[in-house]
PDB file of N, CA and C in Angstrom:
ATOM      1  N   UNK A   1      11.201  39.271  -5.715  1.00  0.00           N
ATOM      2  CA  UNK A   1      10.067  38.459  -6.035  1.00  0.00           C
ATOM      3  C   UNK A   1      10.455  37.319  -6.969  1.00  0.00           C
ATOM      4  N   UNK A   2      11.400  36.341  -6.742  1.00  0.00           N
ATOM      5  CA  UNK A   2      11.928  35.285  -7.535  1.00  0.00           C
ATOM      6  C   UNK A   2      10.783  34.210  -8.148  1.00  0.00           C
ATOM      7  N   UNK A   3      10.349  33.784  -9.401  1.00  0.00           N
ATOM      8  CA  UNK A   3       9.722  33.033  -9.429  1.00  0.00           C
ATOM      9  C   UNK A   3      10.101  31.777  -9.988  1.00  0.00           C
ATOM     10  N   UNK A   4       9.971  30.463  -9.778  1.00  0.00           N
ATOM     11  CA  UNK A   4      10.472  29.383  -9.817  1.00  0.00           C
ATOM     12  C   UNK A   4       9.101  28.680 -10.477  1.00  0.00           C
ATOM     13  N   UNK A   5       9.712  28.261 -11.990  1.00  0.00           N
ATOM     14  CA  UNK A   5       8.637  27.311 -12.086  1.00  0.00           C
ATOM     15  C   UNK A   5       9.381  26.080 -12.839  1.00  0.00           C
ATOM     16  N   UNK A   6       9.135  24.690 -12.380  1.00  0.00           N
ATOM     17  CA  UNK A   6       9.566  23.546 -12.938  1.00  0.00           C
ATOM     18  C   UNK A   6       8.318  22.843 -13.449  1.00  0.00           C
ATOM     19  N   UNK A   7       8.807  22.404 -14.861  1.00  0.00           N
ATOM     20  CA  UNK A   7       8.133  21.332 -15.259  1.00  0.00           C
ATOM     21  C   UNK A   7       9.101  20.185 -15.757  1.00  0.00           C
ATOM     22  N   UNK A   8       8.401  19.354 -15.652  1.00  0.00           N
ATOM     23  CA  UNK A   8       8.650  17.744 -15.322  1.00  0.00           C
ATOM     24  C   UNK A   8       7.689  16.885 -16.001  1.00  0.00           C
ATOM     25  N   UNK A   9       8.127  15.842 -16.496  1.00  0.00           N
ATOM     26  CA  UNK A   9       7.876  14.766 -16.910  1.00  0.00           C
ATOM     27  C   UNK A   9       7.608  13.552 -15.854  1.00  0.00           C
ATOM     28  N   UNK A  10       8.073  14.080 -15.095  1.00  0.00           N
ATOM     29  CA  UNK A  10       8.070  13.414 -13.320  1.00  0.00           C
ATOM     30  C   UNK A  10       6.490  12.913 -12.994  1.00  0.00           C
ATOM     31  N   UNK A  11       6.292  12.416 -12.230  1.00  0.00           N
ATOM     32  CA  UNK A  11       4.766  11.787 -11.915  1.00  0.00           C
ATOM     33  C   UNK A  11       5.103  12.947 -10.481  1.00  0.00           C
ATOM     34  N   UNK A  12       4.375  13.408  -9.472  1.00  0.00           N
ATOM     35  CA  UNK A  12       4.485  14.176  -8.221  1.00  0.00           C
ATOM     36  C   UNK A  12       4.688  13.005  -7.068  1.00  0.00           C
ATOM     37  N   UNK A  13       4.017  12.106  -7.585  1.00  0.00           N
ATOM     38  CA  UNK A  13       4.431  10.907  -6.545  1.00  0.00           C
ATOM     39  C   UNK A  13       5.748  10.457  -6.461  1.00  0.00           C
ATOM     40  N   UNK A  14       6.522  10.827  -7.523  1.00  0.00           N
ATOM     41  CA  UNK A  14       7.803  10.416  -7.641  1.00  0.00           C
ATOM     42  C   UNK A  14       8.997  11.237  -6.739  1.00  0.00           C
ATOM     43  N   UNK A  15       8.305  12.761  -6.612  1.00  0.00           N
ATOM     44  CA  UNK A  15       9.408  13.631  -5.610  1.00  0.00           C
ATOM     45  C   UNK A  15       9.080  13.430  -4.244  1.00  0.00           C
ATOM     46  N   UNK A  16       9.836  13.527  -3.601  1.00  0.00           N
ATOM     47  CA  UNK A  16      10.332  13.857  -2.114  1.00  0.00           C
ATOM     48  C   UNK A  16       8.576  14.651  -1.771  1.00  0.00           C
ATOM     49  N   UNK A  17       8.203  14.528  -0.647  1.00  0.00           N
ATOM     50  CA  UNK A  17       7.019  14.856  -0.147  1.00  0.00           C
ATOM     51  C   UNK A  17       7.304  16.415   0.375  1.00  0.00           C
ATOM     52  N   UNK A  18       8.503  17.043   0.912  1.00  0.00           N
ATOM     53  CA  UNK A  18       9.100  18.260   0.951  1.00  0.00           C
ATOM     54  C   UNK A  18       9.618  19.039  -0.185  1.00  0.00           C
ATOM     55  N   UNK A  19       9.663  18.371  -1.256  1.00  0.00           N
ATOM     56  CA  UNK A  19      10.213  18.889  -2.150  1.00  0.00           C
ATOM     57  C   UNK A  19      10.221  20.541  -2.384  1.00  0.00           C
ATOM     58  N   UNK A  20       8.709  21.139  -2.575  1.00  0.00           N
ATOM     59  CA  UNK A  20       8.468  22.241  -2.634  1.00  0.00           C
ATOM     60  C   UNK A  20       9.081  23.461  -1.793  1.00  0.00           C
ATOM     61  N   UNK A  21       8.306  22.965  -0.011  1.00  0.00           N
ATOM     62  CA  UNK A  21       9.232  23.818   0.511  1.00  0.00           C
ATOM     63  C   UNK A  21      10.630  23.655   1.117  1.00  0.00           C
ATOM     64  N   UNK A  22      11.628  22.672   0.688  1.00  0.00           N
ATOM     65  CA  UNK A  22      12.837  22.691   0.504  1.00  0.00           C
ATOM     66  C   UNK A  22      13.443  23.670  -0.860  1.00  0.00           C
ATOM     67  N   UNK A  23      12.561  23.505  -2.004  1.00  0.00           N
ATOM     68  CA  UNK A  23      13.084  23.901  -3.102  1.00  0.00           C
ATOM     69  C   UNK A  23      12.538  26.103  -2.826  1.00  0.00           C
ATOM     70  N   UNK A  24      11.768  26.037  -2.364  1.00  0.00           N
ATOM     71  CA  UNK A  24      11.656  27.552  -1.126  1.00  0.00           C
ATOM     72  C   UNK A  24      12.651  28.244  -0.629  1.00  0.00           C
ATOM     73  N   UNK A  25      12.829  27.499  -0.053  1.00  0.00           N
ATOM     74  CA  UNK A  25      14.337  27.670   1.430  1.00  0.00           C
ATOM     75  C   UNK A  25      15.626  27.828   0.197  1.00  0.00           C
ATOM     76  N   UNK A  26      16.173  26.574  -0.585  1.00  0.00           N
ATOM     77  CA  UNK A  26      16.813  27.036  -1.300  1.00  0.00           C
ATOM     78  C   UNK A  26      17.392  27.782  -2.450  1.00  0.00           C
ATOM     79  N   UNK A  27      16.136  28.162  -2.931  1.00  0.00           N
ATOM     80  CA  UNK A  27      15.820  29.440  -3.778  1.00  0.00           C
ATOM     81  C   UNK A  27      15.960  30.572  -3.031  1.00  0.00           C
ATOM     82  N   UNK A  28      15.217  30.909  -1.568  1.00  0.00           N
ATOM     83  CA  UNK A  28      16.082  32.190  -1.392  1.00  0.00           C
ATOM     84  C   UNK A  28      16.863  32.382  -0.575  1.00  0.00           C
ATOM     85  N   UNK A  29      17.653  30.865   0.182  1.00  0.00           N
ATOM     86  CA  UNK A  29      19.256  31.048  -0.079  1.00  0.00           C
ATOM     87  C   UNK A  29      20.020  31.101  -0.770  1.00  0.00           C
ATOM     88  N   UNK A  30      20.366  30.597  -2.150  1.00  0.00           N
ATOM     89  CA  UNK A  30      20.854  30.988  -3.130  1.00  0.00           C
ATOM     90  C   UNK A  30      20.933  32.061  -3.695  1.00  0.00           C
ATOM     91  N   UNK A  31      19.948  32.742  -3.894  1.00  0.00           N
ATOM     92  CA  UNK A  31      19.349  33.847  -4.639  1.00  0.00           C
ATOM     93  C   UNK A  31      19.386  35.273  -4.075  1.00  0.00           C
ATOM     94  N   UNK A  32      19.297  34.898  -2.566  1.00  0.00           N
ATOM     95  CA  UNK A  32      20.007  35.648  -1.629  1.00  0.00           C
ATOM     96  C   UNK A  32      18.480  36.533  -1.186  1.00  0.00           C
ATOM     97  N   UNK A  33      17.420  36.215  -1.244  1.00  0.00           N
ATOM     98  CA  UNK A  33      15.977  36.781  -1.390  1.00  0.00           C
ATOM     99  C   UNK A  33      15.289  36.166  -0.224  1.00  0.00           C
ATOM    100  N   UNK A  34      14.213  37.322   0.541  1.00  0.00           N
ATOM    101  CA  UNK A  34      13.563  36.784   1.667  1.00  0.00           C
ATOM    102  C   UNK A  34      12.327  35.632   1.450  1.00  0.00           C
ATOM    103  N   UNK A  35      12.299  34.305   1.677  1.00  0.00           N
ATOM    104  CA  UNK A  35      11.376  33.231   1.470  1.00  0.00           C
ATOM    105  C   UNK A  35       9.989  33.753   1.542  1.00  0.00           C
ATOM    106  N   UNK A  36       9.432  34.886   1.934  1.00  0.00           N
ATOM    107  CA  UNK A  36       8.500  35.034   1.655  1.00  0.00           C
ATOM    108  C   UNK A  36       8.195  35.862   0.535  1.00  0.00           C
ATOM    109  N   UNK A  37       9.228  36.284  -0.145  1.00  0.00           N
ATOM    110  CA  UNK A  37       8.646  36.633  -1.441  1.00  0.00           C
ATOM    111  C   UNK A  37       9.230  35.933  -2.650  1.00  0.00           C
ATOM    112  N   UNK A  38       9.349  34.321  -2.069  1.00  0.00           N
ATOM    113  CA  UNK A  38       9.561  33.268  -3.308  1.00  0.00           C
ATOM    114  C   UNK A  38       8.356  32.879  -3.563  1.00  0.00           C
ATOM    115  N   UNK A  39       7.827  32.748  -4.936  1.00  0.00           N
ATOM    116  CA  UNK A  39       6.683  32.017  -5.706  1.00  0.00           C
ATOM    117  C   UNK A  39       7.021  30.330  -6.484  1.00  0.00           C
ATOM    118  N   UNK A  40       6.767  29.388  -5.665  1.00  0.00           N
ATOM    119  CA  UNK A  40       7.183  28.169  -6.556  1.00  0.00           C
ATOM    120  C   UNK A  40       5.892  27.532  -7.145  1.00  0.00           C
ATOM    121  N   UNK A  41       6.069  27.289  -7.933  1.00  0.00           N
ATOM    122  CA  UNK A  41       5.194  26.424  -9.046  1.00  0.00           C
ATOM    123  C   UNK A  41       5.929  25.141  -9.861  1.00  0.00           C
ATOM    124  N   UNK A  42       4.989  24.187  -9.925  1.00  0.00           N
ATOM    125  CA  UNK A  42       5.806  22.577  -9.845  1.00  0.00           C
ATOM    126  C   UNK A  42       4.594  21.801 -10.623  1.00  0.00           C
ATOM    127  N   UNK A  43       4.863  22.012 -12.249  1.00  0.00           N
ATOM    128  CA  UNK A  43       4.112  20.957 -12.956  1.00  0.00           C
ATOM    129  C   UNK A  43       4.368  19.692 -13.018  1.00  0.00           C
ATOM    130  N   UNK A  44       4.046  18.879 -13.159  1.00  0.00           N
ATOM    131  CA  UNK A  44       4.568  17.578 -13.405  1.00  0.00           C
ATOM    132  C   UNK A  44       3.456  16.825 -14.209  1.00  0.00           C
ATOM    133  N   UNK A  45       3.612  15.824 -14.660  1.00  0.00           N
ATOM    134  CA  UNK A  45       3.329  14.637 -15.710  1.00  0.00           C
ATOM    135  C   UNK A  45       3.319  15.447 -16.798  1.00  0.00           C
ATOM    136  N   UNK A  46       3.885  16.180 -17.363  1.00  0.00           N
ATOM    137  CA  UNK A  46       4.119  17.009 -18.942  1.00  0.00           C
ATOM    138  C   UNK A  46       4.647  15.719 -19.658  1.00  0.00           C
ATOM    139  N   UNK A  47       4.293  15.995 -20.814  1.00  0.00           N
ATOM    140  CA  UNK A  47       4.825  14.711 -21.949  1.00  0.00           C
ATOM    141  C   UNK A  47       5.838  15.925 -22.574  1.00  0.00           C
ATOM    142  N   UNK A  48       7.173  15.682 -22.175  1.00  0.00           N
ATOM    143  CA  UNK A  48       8.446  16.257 -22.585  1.00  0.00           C
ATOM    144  C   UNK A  48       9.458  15.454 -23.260  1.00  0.00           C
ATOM    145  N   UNK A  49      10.230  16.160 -24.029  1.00  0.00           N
ATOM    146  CA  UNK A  49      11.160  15.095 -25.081  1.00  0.00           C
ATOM    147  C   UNK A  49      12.350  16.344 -24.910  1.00  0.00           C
ATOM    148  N   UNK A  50      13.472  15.566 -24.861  1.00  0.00           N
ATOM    149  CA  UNK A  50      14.658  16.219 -25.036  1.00  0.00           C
ATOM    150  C   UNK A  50      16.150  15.449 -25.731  1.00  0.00           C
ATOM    151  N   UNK A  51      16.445  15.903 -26.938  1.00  0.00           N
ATOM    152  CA  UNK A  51      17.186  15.092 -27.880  1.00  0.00           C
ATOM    153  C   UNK A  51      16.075  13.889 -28.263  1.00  0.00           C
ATOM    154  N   UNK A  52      15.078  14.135 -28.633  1.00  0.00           N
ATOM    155  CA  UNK A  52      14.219  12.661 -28.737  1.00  0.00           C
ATOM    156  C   UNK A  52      13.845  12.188 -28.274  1.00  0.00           C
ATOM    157  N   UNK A  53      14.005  11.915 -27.264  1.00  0.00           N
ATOM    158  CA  UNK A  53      14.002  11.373 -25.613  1.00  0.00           C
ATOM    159  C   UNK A  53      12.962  12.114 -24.812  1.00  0.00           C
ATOM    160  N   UNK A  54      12.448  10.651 -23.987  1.00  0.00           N
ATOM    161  CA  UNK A  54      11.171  11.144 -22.925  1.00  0.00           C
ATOM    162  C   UNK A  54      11.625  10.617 -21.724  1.00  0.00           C
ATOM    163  N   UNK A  55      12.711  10.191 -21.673  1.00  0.00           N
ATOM    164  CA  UNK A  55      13.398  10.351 -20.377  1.00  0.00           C
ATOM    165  C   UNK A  55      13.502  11.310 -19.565  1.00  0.00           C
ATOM    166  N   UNK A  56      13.354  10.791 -17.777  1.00  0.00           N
ATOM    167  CA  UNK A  56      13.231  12.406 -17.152  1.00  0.00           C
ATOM    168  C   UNK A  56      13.758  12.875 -17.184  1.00  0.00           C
ATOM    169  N   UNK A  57      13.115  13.984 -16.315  1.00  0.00           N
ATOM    170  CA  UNK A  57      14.034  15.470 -16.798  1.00  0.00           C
ATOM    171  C   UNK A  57      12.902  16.548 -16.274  1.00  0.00           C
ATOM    172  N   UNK A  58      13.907  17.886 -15.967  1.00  0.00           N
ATOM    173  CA  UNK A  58      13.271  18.863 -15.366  1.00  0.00           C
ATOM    174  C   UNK A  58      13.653  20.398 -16.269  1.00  0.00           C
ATOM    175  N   UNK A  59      12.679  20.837 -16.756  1.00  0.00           N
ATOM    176  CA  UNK A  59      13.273  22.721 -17.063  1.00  0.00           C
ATOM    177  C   UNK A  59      12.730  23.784 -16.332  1.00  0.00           C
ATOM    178  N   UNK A  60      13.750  24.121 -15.773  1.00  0.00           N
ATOM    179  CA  UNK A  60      13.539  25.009 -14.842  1.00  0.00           C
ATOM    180  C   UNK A  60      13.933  26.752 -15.215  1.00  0.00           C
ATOM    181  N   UNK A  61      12.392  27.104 -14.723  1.00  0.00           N
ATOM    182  CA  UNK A  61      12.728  28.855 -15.135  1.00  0.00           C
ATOM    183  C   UNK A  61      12.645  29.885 -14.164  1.00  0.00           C
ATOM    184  N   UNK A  62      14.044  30.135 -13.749  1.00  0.00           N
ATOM    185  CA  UNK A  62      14.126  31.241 -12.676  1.00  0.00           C
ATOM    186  C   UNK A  62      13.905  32.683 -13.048  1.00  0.00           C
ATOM    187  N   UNK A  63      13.136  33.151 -12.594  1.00  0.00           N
ATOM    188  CA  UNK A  63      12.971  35.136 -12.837  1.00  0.00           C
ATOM    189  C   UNK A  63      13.232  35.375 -11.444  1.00  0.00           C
ATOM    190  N   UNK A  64      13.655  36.784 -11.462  1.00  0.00           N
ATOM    191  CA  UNK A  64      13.391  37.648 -10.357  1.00  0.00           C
ATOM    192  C   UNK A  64      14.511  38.753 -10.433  1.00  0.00           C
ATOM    193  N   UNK A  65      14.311  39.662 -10.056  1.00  0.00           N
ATOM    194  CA  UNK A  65      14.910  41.092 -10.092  1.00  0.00           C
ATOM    195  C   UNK A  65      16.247  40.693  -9.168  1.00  0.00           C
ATOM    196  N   UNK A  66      16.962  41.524 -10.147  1.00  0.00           N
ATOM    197  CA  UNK A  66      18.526  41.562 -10.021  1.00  0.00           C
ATOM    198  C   UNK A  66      19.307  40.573  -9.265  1.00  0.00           C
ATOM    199  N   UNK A  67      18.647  38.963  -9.290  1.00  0.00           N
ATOM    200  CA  UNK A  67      19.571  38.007  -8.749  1.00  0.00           C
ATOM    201  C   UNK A  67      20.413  37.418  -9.771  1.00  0.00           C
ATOM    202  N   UNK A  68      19.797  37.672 -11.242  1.00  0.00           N
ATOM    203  CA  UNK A  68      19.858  36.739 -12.328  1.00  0.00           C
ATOM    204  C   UNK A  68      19.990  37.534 -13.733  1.00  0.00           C
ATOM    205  N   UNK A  69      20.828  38.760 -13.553  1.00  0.00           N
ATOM    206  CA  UNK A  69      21.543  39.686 -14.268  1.00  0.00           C
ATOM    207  C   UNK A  69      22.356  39.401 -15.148  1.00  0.00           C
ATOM    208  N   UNK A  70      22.963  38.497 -14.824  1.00  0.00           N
ATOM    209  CA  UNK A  70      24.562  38.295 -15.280  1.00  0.00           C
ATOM    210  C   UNK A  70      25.089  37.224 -15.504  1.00  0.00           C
ATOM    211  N   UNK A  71      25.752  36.716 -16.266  1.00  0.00           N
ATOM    212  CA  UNK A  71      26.330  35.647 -16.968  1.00  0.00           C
ATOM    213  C   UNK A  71      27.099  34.984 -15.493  1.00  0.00           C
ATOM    214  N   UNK A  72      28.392  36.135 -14.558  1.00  0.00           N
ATOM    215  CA  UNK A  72      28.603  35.513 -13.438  1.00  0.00           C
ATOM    216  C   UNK A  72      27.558  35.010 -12.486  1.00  0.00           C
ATOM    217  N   UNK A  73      26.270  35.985 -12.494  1.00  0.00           N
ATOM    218  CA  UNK A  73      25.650  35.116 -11.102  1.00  0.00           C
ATOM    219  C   UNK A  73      25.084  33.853 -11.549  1.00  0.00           C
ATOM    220  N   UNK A  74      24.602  33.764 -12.963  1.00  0.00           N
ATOM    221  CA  UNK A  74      23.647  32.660 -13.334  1.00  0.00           C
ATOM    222  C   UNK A  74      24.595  31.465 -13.450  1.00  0.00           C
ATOM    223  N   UNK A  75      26.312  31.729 -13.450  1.00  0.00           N
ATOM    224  CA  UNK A  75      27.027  30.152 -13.307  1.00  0.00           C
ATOM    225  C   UNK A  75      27.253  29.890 -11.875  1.00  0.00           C
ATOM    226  N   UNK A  76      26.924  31.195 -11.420  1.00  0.00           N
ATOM    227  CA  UNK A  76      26.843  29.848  -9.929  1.00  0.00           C
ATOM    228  C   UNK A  76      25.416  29.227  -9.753  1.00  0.00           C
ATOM    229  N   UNK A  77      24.542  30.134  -9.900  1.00  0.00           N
ATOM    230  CA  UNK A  77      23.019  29.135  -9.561  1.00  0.00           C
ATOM    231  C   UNK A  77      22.856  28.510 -10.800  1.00  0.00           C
ATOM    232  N   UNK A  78      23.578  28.258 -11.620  1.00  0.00           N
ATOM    233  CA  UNK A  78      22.974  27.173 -12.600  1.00  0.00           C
ATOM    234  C   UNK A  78      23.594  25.760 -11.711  1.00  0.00           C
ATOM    235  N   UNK A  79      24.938  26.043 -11.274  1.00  0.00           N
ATOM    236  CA  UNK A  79      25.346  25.131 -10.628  1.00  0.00           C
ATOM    237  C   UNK A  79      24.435  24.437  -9.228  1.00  0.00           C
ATOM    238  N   UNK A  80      24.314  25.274  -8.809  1.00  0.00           N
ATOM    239  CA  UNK A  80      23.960  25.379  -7.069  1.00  0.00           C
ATOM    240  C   UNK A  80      22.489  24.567  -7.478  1.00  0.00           C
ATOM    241  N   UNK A  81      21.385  25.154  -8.599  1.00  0.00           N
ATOM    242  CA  UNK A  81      20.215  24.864  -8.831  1.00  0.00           C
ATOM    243  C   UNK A  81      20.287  23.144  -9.566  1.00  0.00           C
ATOM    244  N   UNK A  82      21.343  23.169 -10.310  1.00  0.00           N
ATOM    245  CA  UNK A  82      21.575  22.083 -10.892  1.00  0.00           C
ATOM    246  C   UNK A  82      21.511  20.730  -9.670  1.00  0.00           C
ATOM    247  N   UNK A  83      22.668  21.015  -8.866  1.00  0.00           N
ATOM    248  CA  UNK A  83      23.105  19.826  -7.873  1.00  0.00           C
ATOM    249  C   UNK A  83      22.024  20.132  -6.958  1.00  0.00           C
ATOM    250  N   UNK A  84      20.950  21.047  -6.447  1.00  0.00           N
ATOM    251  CA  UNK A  84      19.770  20.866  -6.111  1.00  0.00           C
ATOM    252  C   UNK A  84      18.932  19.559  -6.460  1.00  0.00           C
ATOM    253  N   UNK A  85      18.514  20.097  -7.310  1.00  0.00           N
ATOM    254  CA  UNK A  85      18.120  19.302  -8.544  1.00  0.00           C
ATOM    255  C   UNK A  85      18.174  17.621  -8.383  1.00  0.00           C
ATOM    256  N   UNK A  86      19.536  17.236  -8.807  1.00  0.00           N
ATOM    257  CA  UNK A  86      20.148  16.454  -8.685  1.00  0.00           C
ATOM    258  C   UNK A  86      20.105  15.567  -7.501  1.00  0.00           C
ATOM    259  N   UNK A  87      20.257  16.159  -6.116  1.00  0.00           N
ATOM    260  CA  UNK A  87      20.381  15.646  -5.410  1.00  0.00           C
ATOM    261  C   UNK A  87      18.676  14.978  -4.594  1.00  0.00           C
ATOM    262  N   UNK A  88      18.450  15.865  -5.400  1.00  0.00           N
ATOM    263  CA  UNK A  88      16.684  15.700  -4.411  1.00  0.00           C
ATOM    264  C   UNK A  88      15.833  14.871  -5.556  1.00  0.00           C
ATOM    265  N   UNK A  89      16.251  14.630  -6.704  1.00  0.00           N
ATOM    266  CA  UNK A  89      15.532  13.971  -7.633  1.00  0.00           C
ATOM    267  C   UNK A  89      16.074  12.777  -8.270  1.00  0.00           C
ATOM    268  N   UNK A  90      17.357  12.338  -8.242  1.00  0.00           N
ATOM    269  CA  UNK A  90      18.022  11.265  -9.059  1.00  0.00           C
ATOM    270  C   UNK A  90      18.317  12.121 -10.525  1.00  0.00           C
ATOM    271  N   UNK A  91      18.079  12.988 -10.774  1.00  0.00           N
ATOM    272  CA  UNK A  91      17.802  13.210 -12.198  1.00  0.00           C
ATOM    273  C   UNK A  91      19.561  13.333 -12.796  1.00  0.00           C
ATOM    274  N   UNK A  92      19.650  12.983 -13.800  1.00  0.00           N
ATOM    275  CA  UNK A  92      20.963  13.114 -14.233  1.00  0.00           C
ATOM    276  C   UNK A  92      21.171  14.983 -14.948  1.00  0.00           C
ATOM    277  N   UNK A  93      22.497  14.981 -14.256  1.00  0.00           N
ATOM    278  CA  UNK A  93      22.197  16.476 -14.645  1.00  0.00           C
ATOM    279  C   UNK A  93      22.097  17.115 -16.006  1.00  0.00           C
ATOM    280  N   UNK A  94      22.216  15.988 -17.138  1.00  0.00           N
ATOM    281  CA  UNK A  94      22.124  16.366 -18.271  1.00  0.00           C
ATOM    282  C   UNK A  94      20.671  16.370 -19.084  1.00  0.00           C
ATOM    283  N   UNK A  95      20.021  16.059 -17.719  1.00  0.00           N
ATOM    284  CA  UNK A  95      18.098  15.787 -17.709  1.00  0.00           C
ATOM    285  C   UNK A  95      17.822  16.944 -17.106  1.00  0.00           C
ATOM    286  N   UNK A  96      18.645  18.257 -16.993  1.00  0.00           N
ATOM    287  CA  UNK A  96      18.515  19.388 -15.904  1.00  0.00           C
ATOM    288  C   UNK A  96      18.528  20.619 -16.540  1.00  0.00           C
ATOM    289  N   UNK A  97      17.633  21.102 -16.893  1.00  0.00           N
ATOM    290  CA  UNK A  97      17.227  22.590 -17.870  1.00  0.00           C
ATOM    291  C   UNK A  97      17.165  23.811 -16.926  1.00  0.00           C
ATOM    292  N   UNK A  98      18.031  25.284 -17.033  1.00  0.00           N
ATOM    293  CA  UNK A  98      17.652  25.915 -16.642  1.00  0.00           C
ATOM    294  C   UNK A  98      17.682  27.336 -17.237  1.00  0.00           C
ATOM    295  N   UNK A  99      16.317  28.090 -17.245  1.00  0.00           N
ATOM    296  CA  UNK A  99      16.327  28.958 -18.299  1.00  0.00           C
ATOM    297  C   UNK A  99      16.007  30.626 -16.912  1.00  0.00           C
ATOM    298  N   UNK A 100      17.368  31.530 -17.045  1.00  0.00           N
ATOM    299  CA  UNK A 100      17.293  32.456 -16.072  1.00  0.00           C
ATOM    300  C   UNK A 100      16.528  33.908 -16.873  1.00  0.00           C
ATOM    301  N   UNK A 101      15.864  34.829 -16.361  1.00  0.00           N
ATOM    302  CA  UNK A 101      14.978  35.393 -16.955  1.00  0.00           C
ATOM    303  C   UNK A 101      15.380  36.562 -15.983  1.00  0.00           C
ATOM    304  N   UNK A 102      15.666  37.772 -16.468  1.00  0.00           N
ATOM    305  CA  UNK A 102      15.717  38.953 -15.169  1.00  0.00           C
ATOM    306  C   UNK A 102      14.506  39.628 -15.291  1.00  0.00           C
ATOM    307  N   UNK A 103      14.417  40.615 -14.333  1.00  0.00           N
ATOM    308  CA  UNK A 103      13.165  41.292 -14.076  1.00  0.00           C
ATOM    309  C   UNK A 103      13.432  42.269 -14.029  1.00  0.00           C
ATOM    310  N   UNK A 104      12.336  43.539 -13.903  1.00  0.00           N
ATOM    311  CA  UNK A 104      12.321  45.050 -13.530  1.00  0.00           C
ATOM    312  C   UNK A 104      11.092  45.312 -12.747  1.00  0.00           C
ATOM    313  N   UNK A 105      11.446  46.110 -11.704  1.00  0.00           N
ATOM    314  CA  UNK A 105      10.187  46.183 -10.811  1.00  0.00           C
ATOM    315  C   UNK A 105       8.915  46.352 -11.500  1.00  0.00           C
ATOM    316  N   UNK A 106       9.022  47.437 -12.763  1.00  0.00           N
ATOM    317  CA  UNK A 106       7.941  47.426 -13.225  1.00  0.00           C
ATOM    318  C   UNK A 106       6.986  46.192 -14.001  1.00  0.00           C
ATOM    319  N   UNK A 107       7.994  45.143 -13.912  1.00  0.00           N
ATOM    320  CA  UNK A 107       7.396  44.049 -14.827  1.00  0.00           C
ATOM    321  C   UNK A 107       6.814  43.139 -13.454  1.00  0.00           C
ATOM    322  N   UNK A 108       6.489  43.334 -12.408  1.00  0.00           N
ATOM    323  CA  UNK A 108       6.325  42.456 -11.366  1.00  0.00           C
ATOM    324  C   UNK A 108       4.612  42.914 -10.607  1.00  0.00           C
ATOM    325  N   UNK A 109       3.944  42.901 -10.388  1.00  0.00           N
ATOM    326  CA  UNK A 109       2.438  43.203  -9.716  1.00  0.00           C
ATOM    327  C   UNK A 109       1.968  42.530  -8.620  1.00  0.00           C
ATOM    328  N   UNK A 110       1.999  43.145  -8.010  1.00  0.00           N
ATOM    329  CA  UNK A 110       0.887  42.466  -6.619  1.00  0.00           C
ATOM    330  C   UNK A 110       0.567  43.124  -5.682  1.00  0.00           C
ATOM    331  N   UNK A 111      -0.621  43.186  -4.964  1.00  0.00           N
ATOM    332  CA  UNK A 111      -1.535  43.868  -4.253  1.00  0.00           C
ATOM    333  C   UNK A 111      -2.262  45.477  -5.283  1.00  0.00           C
ATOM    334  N   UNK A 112      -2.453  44.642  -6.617  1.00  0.00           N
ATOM    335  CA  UNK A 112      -2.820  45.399  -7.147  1.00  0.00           C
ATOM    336  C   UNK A 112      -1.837  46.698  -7.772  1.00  0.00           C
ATOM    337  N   UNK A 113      -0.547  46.684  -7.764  1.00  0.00           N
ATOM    338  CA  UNK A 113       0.499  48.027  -7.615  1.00  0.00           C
ATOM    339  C   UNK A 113       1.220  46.662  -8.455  1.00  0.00           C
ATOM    340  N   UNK A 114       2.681  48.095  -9.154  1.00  0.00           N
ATOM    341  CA  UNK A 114       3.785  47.326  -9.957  1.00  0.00           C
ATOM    342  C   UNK A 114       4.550  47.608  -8.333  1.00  0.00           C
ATOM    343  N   UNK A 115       5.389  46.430  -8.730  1.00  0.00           N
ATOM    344  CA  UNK A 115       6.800  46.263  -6.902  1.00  0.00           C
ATOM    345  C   UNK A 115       7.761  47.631  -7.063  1.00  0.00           C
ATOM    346  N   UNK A 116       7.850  48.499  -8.327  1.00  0.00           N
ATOM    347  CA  UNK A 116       8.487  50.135  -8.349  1.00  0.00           C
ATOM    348  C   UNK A 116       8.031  50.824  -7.043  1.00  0.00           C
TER     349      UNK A 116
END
């Protein structure tokens, strides 16, 4: 149950009109998780500052059970998520935040039930 949420300083008019479900598809190829149990969420016009700066920029917070365990898996999808990122937004990758969060079934709910 991976959940993906970006916020941005970005206007929505400014991304790619696919953005979302591209950023879908490659969340659970990466992540290695079936697309239908990816959750994306995509704020944008946040008034964000980073080093001082209100230049764009994206922070991105990945959860989900046992993709995002480990110091090894999170340097490859910091990478993989990064040049995502990057490539679909202009954003310079040092405008590119990503904060990985693991899970436990019991911390996850839906259809009324924990995912245990």
């Amino acid at each position: 149950m991976p959940i993906v949420t970006i916020e941005t300083n970005l206007t929505y008019a400014l991304l790619p009109e696919d953005f979302g479900p591209n950023l879908s598809r490659f969340t659970s190829e990466t992540l290695n998780k079936p697309e239908e149990r990816i959750t994306i969420s995509l704020v944008t016009d946040r008034r964000m500052w980073r080093n001082g700066s209100d230049l764009p920029m994206m922070q991105i917070y990945i959860s989900a059970i046992g993709a995002v365990s480990s110091a090894e898996q999170n340097t490859v999808h910091a990478q993989k998520f990064t040049d995502f990122i990057k490539s679909h937004t202009g954003l310079p990758t040092e405008r590119i935040f990503l904060l990985f969060t693991p899970l436990e079934t019991w911390q996850i709910g839906k259809d009324g039930m924990v995912a245990c």
